[in-house]
C-alpha atoms as a PDB file:
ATOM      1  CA  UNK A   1     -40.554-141.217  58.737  1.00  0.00           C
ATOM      2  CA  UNK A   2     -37.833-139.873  61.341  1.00  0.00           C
ATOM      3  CA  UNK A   3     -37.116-136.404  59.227  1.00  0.00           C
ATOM      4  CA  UNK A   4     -40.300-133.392  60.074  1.00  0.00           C
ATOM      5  CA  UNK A   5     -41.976-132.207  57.263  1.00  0.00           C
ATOM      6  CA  UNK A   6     -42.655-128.625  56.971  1.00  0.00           C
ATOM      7  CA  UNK A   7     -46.358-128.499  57.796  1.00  0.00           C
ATOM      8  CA  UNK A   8     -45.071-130.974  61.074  1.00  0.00           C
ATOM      9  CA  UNK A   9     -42.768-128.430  61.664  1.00  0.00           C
ATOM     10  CA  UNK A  10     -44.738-125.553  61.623  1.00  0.00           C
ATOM     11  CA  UNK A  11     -47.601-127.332  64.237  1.00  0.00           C
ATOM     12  CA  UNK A  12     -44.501-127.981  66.654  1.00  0.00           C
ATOM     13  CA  UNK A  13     -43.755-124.469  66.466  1.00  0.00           C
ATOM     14  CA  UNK A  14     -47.351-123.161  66.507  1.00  0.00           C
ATOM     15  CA  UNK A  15     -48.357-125.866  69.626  1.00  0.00           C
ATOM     16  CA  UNK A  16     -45.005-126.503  71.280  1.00  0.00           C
ATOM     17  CA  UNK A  17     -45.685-130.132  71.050  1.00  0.00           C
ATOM     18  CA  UNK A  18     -46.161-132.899  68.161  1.00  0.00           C
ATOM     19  CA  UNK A  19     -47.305-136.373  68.320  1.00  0.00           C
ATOM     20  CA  UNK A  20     -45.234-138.026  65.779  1.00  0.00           C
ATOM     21  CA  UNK A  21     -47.155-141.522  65.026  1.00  0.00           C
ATOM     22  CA  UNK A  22     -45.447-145.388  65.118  1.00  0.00           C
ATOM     23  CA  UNK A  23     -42.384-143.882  65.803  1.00  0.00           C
ATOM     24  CA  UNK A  24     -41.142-146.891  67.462  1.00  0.00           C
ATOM     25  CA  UNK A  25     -42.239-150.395  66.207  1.00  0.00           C
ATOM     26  CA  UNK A  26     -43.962-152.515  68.631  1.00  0.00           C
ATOM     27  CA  UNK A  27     -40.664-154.469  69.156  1.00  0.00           C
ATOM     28  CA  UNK A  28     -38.893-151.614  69.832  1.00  0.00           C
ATOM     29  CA  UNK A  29     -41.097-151.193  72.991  1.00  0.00           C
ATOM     30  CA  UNK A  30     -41.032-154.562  73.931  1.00  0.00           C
ATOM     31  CA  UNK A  31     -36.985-154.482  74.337  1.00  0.00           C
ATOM     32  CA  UNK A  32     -37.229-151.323  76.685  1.00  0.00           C
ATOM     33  CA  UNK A  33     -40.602-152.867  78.545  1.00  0.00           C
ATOM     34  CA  UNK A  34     -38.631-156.402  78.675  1.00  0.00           C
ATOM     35  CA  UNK A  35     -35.153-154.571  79.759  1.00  0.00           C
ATOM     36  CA  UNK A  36     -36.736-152.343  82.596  1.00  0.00           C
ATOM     37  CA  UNK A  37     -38.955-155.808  84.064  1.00  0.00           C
ATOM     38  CA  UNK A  38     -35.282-156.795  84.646  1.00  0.00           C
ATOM     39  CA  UNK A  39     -33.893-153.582  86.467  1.00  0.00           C
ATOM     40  CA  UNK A  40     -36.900-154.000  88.314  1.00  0.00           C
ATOM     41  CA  UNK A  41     -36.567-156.905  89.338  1.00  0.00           C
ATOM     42  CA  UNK A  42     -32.979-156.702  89.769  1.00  0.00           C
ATOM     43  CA  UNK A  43     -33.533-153.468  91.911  1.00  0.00           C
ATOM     44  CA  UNK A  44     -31.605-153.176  95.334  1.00  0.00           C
ATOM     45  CA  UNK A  45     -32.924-149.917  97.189  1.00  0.00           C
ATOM     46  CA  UNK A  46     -31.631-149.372 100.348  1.00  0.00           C
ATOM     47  CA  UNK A  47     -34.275-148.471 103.202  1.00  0.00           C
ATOM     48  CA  UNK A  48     -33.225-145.004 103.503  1.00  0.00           C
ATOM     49  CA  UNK A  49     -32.995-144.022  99.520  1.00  0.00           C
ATOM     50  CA  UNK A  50     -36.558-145.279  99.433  1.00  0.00           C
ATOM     51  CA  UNK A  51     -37.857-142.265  98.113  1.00  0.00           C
ATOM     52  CA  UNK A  52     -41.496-141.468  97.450  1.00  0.00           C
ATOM     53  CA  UNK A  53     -41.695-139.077  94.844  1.00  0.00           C
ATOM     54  CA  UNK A  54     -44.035-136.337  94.171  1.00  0.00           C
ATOM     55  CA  UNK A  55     -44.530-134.098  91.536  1.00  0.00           C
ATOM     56  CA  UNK A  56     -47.300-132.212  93.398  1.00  0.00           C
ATOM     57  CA  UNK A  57     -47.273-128.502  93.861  1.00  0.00           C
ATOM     58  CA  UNK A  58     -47.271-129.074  97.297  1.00  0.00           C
ATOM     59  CA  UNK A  59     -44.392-131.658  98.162  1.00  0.00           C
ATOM     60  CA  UNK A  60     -41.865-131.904  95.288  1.00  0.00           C
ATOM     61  CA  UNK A  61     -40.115-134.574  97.037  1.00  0.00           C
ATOM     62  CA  UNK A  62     -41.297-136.212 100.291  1.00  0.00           C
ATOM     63  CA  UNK A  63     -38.330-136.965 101.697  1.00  0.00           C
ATOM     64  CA  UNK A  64     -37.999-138.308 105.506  1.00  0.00           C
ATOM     65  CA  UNK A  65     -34.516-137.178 106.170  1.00  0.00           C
ATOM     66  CA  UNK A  66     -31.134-135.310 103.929  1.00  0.00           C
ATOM     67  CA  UNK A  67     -30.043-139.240 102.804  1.00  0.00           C
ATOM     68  CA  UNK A  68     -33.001-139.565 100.635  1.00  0.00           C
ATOM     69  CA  UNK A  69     -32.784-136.188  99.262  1.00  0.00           C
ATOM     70  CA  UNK A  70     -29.088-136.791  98.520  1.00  0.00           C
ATOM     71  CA  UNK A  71     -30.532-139.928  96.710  1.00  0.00           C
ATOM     72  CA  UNK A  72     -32.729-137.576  94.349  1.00  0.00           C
ATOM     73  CA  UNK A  73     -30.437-134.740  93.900  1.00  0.00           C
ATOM     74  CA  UNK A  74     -27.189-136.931  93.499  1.00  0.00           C
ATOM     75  CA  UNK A  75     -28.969-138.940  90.268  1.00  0.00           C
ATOM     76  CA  UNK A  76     -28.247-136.780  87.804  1.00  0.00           C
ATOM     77  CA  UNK A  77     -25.064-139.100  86.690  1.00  0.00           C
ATOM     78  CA  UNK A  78     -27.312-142.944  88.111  1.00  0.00           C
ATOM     79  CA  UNK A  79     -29.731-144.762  87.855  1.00  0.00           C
ATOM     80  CA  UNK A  80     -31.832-144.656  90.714  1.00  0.00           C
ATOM     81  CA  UNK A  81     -35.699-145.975  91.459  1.00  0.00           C
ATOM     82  CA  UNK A  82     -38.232-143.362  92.871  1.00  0.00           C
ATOM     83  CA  UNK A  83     -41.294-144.638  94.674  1.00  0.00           C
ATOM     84  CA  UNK A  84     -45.510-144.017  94.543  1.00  0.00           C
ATOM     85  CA  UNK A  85     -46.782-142.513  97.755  1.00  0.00           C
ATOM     86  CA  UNK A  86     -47.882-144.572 100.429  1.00  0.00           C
ATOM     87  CA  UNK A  87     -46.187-147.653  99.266  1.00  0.00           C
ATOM     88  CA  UNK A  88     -44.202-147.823 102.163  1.00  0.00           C
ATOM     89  CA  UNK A  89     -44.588-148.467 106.216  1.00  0.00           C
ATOM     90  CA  UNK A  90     -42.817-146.394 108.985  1.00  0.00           C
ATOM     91  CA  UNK A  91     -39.784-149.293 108.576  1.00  0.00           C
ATOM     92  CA  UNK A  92     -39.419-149.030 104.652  1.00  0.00           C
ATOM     93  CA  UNK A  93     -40.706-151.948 104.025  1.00  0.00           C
ATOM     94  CA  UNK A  94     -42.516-152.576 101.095  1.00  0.00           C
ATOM     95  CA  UNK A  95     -46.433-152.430 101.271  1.00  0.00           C
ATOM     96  CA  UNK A  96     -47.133-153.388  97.647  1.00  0.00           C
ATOM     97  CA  UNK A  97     -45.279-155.610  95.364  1.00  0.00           C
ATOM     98  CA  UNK A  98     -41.975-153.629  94.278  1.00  0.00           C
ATOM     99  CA  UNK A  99     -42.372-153.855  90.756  1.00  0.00           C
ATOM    100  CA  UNK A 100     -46.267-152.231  91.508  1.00  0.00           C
ATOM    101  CA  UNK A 101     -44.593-149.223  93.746  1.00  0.00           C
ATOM    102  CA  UNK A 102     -42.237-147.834  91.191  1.00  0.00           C
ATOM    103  CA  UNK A 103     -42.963-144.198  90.136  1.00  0.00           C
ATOM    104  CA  UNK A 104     -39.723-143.853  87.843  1.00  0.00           C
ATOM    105  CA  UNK A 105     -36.515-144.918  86.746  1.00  0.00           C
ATOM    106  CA  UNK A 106     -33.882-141.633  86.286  1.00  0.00           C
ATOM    107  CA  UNK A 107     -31.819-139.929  85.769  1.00  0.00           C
ATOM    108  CA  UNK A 108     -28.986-141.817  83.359  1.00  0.00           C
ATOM    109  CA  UNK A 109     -30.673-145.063  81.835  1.00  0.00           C
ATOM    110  CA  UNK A 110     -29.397-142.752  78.512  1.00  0.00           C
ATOM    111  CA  UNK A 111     -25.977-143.137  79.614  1.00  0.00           C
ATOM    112  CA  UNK A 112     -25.766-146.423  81.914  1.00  0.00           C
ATOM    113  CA  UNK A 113     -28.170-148.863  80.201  1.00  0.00           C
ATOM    114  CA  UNK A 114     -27.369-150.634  76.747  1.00  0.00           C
ATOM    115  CA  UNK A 115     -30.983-150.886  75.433  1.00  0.00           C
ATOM    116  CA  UNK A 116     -31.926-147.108  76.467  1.00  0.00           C
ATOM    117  CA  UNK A 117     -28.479-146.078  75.370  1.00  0.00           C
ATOM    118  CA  UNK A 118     -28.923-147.173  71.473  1.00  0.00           C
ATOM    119  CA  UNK A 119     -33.125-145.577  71.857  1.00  0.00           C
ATOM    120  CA  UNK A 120     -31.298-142.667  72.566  1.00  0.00           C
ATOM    121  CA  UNK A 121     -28.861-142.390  70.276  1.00  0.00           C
ATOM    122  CA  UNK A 122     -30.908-144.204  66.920  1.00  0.00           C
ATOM    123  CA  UNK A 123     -30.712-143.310  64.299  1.00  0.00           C
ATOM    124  CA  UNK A 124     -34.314-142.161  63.725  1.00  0.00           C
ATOM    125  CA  UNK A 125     -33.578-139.793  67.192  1.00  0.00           C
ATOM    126  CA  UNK A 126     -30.916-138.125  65.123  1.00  0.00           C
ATOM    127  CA  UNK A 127     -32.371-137.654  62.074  1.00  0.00           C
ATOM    128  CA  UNK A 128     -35.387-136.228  64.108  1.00  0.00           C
ATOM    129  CA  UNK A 129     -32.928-133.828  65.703  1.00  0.00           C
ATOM    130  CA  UNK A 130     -30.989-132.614  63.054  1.00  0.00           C
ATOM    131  CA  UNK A 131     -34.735-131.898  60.793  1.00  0.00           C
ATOM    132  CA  UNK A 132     -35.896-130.290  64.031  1.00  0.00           C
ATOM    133  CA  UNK A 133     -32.470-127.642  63.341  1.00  0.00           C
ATOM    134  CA  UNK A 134     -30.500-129.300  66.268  1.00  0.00           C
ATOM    135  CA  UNK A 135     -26.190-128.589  65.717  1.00  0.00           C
ATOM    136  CA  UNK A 136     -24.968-129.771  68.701  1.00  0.00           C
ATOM    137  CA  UNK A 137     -27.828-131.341  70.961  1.00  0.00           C
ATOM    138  CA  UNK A 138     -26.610-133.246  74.070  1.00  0.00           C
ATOM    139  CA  UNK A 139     -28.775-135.761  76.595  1.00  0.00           C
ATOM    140  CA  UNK A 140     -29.205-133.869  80.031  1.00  0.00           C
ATOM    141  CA  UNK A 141     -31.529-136.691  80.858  1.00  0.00           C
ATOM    142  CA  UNK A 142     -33.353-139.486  80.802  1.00  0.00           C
ATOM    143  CA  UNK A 143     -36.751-141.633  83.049  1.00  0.00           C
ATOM    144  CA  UNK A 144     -38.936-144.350  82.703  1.00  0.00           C
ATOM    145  CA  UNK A 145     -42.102-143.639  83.785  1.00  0.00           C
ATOM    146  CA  UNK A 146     -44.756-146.288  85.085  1.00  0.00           C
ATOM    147  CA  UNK A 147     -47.908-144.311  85.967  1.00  0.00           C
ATOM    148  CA  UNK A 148     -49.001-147.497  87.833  1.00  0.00           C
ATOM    149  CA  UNK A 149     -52.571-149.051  87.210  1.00  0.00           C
ATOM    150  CA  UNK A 150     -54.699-147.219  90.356  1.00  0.00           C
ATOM    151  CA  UNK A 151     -52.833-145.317  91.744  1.00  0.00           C
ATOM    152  CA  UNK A 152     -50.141-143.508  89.614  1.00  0.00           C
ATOM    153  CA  UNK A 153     -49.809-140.189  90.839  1.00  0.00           C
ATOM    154  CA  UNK A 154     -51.013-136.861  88.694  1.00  0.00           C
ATOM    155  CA  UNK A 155     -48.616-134.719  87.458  1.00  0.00           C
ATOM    156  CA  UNK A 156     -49.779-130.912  88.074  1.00  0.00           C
ATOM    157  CA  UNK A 157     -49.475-128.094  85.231  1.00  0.00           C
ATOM    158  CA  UNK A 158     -45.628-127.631  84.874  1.00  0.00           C
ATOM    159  CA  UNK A 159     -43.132-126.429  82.389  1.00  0.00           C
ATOM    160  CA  UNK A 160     -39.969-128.523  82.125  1.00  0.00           C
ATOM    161  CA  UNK A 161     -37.559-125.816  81.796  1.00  0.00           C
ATOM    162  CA  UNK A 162     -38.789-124.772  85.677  1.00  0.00           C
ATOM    163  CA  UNK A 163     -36.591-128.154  85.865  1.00  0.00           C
ATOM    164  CA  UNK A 164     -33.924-127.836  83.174  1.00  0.00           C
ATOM    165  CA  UNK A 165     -33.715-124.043  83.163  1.00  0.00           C
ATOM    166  CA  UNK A 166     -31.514-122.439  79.927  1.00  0.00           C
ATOM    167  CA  UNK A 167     -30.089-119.403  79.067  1.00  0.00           C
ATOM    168  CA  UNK A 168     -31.744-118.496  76.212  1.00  0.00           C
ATOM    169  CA  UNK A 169     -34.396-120.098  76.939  1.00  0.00           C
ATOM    170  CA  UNK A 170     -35.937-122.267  73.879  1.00  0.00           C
ATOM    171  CA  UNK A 171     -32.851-124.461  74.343  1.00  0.00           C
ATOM    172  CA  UNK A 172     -34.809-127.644  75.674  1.00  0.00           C
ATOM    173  CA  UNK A 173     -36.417-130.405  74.063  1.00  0.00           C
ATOM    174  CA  UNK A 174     -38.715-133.491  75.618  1.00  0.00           C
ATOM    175  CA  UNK A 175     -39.029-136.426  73.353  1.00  0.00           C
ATOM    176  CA  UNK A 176     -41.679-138.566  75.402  1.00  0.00           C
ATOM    177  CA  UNK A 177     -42.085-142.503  73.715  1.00  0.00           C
ATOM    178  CA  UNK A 178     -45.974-144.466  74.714  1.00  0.00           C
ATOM    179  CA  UNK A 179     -44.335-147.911  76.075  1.00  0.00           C
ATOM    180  CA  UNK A 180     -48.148-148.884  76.219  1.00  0.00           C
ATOM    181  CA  UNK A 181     -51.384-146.456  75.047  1.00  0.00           C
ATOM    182  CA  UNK A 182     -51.665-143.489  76.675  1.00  0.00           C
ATOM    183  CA  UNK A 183     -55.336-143.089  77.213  1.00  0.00           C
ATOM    184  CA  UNK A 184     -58.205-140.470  78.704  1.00  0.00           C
ATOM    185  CA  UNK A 185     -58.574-143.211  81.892  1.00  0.00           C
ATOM    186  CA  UNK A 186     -54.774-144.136  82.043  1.00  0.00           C
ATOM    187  CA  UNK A 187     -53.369-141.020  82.340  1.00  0.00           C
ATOM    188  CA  UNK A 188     -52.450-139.317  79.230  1.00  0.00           C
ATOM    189  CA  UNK A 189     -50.522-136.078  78.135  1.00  0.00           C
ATOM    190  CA  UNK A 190     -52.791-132.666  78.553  1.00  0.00           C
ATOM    191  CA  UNK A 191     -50.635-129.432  76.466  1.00  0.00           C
ATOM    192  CA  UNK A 192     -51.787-126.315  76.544  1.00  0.00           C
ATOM    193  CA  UNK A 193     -51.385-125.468  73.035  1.00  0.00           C
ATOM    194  CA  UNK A 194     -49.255-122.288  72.033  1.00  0.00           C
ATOM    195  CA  UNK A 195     -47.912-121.691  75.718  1.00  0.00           C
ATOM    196  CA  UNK A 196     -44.226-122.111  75.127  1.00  0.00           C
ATOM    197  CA  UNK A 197     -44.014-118.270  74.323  1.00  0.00           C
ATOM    198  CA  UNK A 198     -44.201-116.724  77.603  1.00  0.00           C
ATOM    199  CA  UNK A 199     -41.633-117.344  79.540  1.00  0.00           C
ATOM    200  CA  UNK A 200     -41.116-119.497  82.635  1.00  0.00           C
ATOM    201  CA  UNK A 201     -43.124-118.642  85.398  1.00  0.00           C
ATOM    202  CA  UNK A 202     -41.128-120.600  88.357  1.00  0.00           C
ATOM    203  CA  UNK A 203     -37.867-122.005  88.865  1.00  0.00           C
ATOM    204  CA  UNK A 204     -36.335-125.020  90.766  1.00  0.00           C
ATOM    205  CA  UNK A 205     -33.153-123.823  91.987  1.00  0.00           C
ATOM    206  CA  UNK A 206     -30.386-125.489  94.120  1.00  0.00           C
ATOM    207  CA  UNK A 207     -29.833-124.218  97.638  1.00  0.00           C
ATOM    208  CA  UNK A 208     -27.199-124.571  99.621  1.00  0.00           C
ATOM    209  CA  UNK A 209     -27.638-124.647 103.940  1.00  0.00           C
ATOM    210  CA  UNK A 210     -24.131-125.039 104.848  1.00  0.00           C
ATOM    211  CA  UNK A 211     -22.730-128.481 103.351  1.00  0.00           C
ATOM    212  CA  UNK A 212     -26.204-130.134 102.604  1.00  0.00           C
ATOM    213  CA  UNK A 213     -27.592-129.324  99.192  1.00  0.00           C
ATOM    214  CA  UNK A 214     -31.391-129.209  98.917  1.00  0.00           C
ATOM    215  CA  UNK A 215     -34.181-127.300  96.277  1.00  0.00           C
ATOM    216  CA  UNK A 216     -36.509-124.532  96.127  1.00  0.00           C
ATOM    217  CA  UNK A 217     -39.244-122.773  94.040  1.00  0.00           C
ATOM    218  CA  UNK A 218     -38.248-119.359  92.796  1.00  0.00           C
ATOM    219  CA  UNK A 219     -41.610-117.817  91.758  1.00  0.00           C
ATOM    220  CA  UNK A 220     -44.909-119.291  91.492  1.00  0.00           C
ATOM    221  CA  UNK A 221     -47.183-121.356  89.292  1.00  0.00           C
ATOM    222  CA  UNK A 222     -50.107-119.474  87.917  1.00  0.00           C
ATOM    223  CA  UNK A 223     -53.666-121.029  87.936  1.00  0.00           C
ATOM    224  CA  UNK A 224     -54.083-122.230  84.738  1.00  0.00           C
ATOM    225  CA  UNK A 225     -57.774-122.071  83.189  1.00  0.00           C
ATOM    226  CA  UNK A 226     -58.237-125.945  83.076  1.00  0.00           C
ATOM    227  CA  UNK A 227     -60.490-125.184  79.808  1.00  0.00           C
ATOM    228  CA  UNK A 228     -56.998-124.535  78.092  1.00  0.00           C
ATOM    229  CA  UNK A 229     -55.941-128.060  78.414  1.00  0.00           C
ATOM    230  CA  UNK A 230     -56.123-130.995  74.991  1.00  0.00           C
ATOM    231  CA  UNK A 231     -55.768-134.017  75.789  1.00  0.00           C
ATOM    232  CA  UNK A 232     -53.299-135.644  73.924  1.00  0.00           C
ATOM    233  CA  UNK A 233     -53.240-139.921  73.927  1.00  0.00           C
ATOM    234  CA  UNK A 234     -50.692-141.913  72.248  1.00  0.00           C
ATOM    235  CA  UNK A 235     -50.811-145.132  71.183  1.00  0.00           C
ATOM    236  CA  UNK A 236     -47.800-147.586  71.674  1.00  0.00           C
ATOM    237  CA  UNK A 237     -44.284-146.648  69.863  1.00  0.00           C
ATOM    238  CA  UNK A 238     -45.528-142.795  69.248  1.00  0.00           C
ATOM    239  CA  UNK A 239     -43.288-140.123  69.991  1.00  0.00           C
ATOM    240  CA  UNK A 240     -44.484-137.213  71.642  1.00  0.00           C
ATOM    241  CA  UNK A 241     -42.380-133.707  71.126  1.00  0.00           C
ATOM    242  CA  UNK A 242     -42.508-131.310  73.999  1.00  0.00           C
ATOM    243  CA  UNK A 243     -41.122-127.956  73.797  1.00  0.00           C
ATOM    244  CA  UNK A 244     -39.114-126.679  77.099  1.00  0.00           C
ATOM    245  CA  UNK A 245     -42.048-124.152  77.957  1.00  0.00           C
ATOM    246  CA  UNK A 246     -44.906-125.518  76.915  1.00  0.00           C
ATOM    247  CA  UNK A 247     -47.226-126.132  79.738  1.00  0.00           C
ATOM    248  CA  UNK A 248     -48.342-129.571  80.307  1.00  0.00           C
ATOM    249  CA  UNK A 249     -49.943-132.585  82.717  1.00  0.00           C
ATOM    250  CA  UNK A 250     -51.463-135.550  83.452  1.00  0.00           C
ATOM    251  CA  UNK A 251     -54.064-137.087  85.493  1.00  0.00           C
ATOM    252  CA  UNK A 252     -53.908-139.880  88.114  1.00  0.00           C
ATOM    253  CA  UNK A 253     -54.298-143.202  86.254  1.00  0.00           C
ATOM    254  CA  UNK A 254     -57.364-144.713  88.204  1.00  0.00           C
ATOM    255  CA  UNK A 255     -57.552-147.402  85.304  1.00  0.00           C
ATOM    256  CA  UNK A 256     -56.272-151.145  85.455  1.00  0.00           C
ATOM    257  CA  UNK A 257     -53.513-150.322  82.931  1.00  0.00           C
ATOM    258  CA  UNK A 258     -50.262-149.298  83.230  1.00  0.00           C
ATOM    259  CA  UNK A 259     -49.137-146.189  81.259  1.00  0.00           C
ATOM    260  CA  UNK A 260     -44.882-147.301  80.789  1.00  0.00           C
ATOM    261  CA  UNK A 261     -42.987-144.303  78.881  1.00  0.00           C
ATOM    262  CA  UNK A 262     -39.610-143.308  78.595  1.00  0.00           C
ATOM    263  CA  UNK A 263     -38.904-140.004  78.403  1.00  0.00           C
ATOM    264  CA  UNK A 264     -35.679-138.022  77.803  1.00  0.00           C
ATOM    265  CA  UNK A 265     -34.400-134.551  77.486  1.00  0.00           C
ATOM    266  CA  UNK A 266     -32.086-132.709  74.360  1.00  0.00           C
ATOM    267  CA  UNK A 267     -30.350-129.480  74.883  1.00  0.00           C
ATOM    268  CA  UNK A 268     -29.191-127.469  72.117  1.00  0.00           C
ATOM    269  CA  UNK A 269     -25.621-126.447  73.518  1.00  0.00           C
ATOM    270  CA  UNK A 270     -24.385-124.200  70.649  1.00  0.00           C
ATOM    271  CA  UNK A 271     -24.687-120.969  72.540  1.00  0.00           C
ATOM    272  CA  UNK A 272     -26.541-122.010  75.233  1.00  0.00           C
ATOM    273  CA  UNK A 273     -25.713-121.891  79.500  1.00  0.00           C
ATOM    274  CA  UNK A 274     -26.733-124.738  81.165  1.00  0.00           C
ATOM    275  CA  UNK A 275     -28.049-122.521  84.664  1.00  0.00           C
ATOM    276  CA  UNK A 276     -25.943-123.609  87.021  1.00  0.00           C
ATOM    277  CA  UNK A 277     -28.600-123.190  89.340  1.00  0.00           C
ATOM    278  CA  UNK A 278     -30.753-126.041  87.996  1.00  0.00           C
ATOM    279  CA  UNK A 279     -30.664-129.453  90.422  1.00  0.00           C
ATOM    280  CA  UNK A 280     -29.005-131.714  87.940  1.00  0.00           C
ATOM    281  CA  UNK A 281     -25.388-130.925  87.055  1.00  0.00           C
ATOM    282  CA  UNK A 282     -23.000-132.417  84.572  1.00  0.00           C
ATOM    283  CA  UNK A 283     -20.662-134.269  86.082  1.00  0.00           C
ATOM    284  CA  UNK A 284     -16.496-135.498  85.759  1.00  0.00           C
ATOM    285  CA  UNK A 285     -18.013-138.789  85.215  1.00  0.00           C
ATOM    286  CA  UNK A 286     -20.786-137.820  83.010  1.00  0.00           C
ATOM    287  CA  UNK A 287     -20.714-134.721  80.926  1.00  0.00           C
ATOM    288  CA  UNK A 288     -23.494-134.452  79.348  1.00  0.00           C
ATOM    289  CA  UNK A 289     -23.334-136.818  75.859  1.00  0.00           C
ATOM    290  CA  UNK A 290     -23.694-135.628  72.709  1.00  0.00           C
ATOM    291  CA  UNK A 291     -27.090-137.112  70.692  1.00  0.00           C
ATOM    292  CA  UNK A 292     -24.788-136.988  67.577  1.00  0.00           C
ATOM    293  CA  UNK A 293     -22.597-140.135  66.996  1.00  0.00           C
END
């Protein structure tokens, strides 16, 4: 069933997230696992866009030089391939196999790619949407996510809309879809439950020195009492919903399995400012689409 039911829609509300089961069907996964083993493998990535990225506290991007953060920042409206730590030598070579290096796909497989375009847009997403009270959602957004077997990189305690920042706030929606199970040992979801009503503690914000754009943290990220935390796995084809605010993570994945999502982002624009602060922009070639077809 695509459409909420009340009681579904009064947990999202209460939690700021929702786990909405065999969302996809097992096929459905297979076409997006099948049609990213081709980007993948397709994949030409330039020494200097070869980007390992971070979603540490301490080093949002690691970036050797302004070409690779030009990469990142200039993705909003591509689709670009971002890279595991210390997958790389001093040349930009590649240490591991590429298709074993890849952090994520982003930021417009929504907008460029056939297969992710119709996920997107089904159907099902709509009808999700408009029972969720959505008039006039649009697709800021979009990533595949590998969380690569050993080594796939944790993802500390963060609210998206430090990311995708709104005025109002409560604009922003994350609809999250298990490619493979999410699991305790792979790296699964962790929500604080009930912490989408305070605010946003810390902002990403573009910054300008002279011609070169480039980011940086307004605020801080409060310690967060790790007792708060549920895990939250997700078997293959499940949909998870994530409220702009609510506080979430994941672990490294030290397992031998893979943990493949893709993940994109709704904004309700009836009344809402996109901050033109935030580090991905709408652009003349890609406004942002609208979910509704």
């Amino acid at each position: 069933m695509s459409c909420l039911n009340p009681s579904q829609l009064q947990k999202f509300q209460e939690d700021g997230f929702l786990v909405l089961e065999g969302f996809f069907s097992a096929d459905e996964c297979a076409v997006m696992q099948q049609r990213i083993g081709k980007l993948v493998a397709d994949m030409d990535v330039p020494v200097h866009c070869r980007i390992e990225f971070s979603t540490r506290e301490e080093g949002q991007l690691r970036t050797k030089g302004q070409g690779d953060k030009d990469y990142f920042l200039s993705s909003g409206d591509k689709i670009r391939y971002f890279f595991e730590k210390d997958v790389f030598d001093e040349k930009g070579n590649f240490l591991v196999p590429p298709e074993k290096s890849i952090n994520k796909i982003g930021h417009a497989l929504h907008a460029y790619d056939p297969v992710f375009r119709s996920v997107t847009h089904s159907p099902k997403v709509q009808a999700l949407a408009k029972s969720l009270g959505l008039q006039m959602p649009v697709i800021v957004q979009s990533m595949y996510i590998f969380k690569q077997p050993h080594f796939g990189g944790e993802v500390d305690p963060h609210q998206d809309s430090t990311f995708l920042h709104t005025e109002p706030l409560g604009r922003l929606l994350g609809l999250w879809i298990a490619l493979e199970n999410a699991t305790l040992e792979n790296g699964c979801l962790w929500f604080i439950p009930g912490s989408h009503t305070g605010g946003v503690s810390r902002r990403l914000v573009r910054t300008s020195d002279g011609s070169k754009p480039d980011v940086s943290f307004l605020g801080s990220e409060p310690v967060r009492d790790a007792s708060l935390f549920v895990p939250t796995p997700a078997r293959r084809g499940d949909l998870v919903l994530i409220h702009g605010e609510v506080v979430h993570k994941s672990e490294k994945n030290l397992s031998d399995r893979s943990r493949h999502a893709y993940t994109f982002h709704l904004m309700e624009s009836l009344g809402t400012v996109w901050s033109p602060e935030n580090w991905l922009q709408p652009s003349a070639e890609l406004p942002f689409p609208p979910l509704y077809t």
